[in-house]
C-alpha atoms as a PDB file:
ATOM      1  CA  UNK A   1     -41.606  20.119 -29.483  1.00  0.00           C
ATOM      2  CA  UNK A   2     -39.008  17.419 -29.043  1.00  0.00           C
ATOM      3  CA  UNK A   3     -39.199  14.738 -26.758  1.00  0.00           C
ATOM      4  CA  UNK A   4     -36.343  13.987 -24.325  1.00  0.00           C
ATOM      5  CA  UNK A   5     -37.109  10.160 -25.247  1.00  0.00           C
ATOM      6  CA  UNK A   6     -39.548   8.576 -27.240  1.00  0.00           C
ATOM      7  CA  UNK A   7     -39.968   4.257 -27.750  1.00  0.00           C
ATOM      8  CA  UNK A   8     -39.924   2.888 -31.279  1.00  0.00           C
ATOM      9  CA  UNK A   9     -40.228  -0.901 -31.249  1.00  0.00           C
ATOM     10  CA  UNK A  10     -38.138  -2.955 -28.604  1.00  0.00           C
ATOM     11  CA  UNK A  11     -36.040   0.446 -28.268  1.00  0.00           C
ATOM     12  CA  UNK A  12     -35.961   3.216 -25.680  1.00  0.00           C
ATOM     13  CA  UNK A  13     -34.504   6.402 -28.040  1.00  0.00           C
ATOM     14  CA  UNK A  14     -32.858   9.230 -25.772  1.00  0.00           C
ATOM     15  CA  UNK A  15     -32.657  12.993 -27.416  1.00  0.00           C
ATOM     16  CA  UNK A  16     -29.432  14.726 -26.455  1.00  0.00           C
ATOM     17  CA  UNK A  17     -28.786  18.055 -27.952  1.00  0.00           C
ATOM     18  CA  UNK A  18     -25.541  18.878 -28.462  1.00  0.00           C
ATOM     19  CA  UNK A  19     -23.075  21.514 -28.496  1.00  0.00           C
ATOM     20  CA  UNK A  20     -21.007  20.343 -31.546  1.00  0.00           C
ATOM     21  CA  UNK A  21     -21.708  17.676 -34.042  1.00  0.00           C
ATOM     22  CA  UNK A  22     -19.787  16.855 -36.926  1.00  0.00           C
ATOM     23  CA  UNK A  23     -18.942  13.781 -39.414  1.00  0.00           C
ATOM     24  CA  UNK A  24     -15.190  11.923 -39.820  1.00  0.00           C
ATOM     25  CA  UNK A  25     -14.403  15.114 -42.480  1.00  0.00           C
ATOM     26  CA  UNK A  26     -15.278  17.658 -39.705  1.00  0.00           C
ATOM     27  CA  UNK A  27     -18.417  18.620 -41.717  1.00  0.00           C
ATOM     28  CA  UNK A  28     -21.086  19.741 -39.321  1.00  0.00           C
ATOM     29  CA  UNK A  29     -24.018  18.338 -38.603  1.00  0.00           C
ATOM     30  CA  UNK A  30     -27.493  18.869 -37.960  1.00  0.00           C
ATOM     31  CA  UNK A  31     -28.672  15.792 -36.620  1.00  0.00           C
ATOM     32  CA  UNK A  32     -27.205  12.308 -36.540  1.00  0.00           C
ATOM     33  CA  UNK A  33     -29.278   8.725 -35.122  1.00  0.00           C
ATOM     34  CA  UNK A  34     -27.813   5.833 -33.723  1.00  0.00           C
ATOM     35  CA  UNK A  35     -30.221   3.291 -33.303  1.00  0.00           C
ATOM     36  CA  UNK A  36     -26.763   0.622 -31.984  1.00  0.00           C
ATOM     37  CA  UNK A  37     -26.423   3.492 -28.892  1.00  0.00           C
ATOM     38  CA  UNK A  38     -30.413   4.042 -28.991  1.00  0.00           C
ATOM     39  CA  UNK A  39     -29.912   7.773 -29.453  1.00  0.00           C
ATOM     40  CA  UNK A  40     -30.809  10.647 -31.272  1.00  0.00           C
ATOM     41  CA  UNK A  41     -28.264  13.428 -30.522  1.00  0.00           C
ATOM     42  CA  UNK A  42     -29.310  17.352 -32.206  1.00  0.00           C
ATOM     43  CA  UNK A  43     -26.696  20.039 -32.488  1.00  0.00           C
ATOM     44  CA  UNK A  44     -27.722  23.022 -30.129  1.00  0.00           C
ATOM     45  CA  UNK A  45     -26.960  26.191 -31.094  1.00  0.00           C
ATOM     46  CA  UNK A  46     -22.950  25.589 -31.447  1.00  0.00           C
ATOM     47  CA  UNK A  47     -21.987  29.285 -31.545  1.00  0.00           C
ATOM     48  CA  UNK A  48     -20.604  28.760 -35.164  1.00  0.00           C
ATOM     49  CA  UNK A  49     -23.677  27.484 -36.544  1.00  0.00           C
ATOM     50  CA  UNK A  50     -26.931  28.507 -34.777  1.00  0.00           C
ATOM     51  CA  UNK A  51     -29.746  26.360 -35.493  1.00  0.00           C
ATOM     52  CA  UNK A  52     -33.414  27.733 -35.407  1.00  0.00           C
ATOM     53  CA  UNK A  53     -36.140  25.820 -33.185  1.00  0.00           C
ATOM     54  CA  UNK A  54     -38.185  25.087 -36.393  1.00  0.00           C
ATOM     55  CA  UNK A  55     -35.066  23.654 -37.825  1.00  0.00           C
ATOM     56  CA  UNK A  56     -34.358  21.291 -34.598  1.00  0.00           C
ATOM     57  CA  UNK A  57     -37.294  19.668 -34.621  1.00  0.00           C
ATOM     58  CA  UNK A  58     -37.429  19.446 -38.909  1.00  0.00           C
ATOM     59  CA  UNK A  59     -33.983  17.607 -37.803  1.00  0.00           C
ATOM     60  CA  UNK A  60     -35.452  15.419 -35.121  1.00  0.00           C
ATOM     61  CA  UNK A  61     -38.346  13.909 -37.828  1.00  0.00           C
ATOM     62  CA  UNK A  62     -35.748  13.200 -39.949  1.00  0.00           C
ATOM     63  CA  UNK A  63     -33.538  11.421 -37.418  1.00  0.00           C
ATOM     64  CA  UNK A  64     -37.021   9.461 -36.289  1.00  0.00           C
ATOM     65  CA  UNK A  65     -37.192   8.233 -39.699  1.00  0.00           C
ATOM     66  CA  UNK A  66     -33.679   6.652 -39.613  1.00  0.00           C
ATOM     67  CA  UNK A  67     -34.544   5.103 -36.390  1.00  0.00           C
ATOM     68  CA  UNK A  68     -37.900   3.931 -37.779  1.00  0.00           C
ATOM     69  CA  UNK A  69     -36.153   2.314 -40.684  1.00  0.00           C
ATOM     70  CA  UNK A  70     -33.160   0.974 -39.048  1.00  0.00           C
ATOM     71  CA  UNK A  71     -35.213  -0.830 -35.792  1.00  0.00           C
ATOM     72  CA  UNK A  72     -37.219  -2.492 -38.911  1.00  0.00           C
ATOM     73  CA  UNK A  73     -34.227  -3.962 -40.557  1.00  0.00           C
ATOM     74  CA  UNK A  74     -34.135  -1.512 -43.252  1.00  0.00           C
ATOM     75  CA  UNK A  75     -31.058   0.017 -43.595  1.00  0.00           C
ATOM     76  CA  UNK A  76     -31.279   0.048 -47.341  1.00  0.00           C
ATOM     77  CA  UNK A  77     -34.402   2.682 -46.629  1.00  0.00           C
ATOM     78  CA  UNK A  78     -32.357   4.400 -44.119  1.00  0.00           C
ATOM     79  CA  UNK A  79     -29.865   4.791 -46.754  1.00  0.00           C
ATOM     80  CA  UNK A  80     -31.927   7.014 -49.062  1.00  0.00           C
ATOM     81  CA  UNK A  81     -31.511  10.110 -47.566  1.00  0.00           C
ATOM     82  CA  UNK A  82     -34.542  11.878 -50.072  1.00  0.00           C
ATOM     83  CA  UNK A  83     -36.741   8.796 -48.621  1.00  0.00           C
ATOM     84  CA  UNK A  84     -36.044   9.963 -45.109  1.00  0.00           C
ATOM     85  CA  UNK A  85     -36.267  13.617 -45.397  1.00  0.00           C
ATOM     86  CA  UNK A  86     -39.926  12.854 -47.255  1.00  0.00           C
ATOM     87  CA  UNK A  87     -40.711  11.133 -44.602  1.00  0.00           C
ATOM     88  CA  UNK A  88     -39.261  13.108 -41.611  1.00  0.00           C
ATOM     89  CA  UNK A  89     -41.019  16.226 -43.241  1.00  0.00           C
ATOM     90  CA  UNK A  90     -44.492  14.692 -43.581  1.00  0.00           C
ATOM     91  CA  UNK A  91     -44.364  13.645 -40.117  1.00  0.00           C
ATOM     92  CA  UNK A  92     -43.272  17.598 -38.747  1.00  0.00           C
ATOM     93  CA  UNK A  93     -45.760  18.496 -41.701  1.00  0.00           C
ATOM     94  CA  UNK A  94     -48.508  16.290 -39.638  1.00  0.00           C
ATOM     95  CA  UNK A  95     -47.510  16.797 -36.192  1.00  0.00           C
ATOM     96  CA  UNK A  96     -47.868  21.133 -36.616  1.00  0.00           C
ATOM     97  CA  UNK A  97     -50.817  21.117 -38.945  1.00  0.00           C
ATOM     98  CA  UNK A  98     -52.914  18.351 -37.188  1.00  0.00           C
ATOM     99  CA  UNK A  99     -56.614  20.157 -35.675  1.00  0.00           C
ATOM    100  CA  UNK A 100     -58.476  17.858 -33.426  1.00  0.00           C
END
């Protein structure tokens, strides 16, 4: 599942799914966080480029991690894109194979 908003630290991070998302080269995107406008926004199933449920929410842990590591002062971290899909993963990994 994916939260409609979620607090990480001082911060108040809204989920928007979108309908289109792409870069400055018109590349399209998954996923994109931006912890300056304290959001996380998805891409939706844009007609071009459906995206699977189990894929959205593989896309929101890895957008969490860039918030994590940006609201610590860790760009550098938020840089490494292998670090945050590692981390992103092991979090979806944790949060659909935890038994209590």
């Amino acid at each position: 599942m994916i939260p409609k908003s979620f607090k990480i630290f001082a911060h108040t991070i809204k989920v928007k799914k979108v309908k289109k998302l792409k870069n400055e080269d018109g590349e399209v995107l998954l996923g994109e966080a931006d912890l300056d406008n304290n959001t996380i926004k998805l891409l939706d199933n844009d007609k071009d480029f459906p995206v699977e449920d189990s894929q959205k929410e593989r896309v929101f842990y890895h957008e969490f991690a860039h918030i994590m590591f940006d609201s610590i002062g860790r760009g550098d971290l938020s840089d490494n894109e292998t670090l945050v899909d590692l981390v992103g993963n092991s979090i979806y990994q944790l949060i659909k194979t935890a038994k209590y």
